[in-house]
C-alpha atoms as a PDB file:
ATOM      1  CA  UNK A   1       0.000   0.000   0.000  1.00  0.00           C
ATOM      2  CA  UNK A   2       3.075   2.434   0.757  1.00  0.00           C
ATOM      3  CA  UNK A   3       4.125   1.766  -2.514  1.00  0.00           C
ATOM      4  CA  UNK A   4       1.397   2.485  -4.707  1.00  0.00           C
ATOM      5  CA  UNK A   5       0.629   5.751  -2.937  1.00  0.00           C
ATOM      6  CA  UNK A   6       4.302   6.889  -3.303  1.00  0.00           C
ATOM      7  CA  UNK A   7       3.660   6.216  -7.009  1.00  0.00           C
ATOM      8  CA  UNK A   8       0.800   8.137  -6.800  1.00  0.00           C
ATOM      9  CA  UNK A   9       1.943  10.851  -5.236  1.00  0.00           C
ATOM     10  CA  UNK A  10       4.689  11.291  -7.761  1.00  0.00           C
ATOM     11  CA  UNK A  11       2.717  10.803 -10.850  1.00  0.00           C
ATOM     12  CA  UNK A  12       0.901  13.869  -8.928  1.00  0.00           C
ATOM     13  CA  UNK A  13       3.969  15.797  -8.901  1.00  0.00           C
ATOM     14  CA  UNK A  14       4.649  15.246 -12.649  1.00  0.00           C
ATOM     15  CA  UNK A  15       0.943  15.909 -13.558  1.00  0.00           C
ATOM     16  CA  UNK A  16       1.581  19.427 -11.654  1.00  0.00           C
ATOM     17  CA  UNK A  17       5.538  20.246 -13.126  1.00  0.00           C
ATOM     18  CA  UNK A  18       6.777  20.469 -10.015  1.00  0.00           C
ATOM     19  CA  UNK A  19       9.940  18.103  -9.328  1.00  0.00           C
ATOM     20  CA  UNK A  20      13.959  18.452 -10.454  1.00  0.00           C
ATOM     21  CA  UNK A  21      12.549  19.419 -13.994  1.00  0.00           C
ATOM     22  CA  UNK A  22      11.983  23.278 -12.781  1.00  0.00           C
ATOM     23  CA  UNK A  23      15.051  23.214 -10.802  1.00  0.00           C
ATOM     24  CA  UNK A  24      17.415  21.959 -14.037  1.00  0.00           C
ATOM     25  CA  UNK A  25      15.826  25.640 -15.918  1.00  0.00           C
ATOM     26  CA  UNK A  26      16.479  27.807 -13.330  1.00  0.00           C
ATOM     27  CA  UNK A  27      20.446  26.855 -12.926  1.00  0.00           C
ATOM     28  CA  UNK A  28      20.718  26.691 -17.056  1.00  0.00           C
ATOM     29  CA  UNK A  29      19.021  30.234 -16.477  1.00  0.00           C
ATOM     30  CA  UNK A  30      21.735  31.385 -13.834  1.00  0.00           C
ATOM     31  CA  UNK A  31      24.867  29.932 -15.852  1.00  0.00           C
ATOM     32  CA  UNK A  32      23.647  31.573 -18.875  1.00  0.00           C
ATOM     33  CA  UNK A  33      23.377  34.366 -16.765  1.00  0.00           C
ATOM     34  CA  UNK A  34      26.969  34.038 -15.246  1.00  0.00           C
ATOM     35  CA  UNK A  35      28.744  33.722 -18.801  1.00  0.00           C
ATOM     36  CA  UNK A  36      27.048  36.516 -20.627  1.00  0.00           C
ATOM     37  CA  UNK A  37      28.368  38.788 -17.332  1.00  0.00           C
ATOM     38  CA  UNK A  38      31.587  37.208 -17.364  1.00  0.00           C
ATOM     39  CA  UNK A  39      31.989  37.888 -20.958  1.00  0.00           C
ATOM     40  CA  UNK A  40      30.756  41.352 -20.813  1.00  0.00           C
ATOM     41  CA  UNK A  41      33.457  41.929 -18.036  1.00  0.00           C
ATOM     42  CA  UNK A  42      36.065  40.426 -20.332  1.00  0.00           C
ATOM     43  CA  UNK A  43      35.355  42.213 -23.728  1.00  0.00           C
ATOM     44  CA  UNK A  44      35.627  45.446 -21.332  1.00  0.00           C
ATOM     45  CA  UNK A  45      39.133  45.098 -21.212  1.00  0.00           C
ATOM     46  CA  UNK A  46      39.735  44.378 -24.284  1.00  0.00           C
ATOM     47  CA  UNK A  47      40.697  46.474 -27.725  1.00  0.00           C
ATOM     48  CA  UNK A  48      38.928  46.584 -30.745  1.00  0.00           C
ATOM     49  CA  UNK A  49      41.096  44.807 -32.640  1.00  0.00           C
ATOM     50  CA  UNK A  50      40.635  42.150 -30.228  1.00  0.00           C
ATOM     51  CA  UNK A  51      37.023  42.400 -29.755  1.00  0.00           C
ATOM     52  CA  UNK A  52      36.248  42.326 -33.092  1.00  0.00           C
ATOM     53  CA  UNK A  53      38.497  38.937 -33.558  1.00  0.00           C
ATOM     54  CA  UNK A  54      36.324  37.679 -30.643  1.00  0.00           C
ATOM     55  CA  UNK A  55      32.876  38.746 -32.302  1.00  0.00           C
ATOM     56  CA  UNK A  56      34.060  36.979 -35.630  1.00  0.00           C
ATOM     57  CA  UNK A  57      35.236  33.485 -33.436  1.00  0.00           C
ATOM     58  CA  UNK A  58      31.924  33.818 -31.931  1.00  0.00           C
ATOM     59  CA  UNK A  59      29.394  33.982 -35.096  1.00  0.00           C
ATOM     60  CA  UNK A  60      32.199  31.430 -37.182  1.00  0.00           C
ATOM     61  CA  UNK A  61      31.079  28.956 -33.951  1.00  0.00           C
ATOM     62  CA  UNK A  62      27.598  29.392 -34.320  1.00  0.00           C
ATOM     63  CA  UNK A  63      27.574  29.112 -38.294  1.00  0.00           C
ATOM     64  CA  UNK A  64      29.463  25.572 -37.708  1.00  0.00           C
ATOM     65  CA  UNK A  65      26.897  24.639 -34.962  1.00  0.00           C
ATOM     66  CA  UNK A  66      23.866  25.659 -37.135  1.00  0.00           C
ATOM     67  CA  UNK A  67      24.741  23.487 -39.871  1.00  0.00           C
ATOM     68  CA  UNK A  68      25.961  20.766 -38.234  1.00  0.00           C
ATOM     69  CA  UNK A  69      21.950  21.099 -36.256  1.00  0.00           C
ATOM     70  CA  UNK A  70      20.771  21.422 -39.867  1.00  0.00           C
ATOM     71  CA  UNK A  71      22.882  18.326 -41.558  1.00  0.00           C
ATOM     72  CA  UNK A  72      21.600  15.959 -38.722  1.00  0.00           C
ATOM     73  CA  UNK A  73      18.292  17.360 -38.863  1.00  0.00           C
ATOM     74  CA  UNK A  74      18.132  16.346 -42.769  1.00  0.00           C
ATOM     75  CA  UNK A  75      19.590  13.042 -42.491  1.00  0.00           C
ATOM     76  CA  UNK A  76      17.380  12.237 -39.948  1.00  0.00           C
ATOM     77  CA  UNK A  77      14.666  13.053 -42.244  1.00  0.00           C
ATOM     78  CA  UNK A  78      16.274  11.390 -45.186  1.00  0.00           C
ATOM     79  CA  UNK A  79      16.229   8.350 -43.435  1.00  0.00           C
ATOM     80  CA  UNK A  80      12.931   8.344 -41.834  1.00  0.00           C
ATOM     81  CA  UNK A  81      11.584   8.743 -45.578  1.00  0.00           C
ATOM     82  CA  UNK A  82      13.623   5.642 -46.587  1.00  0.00           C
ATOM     83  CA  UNK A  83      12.234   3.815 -43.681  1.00  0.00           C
END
């Protein structure tokens, strides 16, 4: 009987979005938080020349990132159609 209403009581919790799944946004929330000050701080100190090398590093990494997102996300699809 313990059992079953420890089951129930957590399928309660999940029904409601309470649990560890709240707690896992709110600490990806406060690291995002913590870089983009961190980096902000950084680029302060830093020249133009140096910024600007940064910037260019940063948008290069999120070009290789989007199409690497976008070449899985096609094969995926290519194969599901062969399927």
């Amino acid at each position: 009987m313990r059992a079953s209403g420890l089951v129930k009581e957590m399928e309660d919790r999940e029904k409601r979005g309470c649990g560890g799944l709240q707690f896992k946004y709110l600490a990806g929330l406060a690291a995002m938080v913590g870089a983009v000050t961190l980096v902000v701080i950084a680029s302060g100190r830093l020249d133009s020349k140096t910024r600007a090398a940064l910037a260019g590093a940063i948008c290069a990494l999120g070009l290789v990132v989007t199409i690497g997102f976008l070449i899985v996300f096609v094969q995926q699809y290519h194969d599901a159609q062969n399927d």
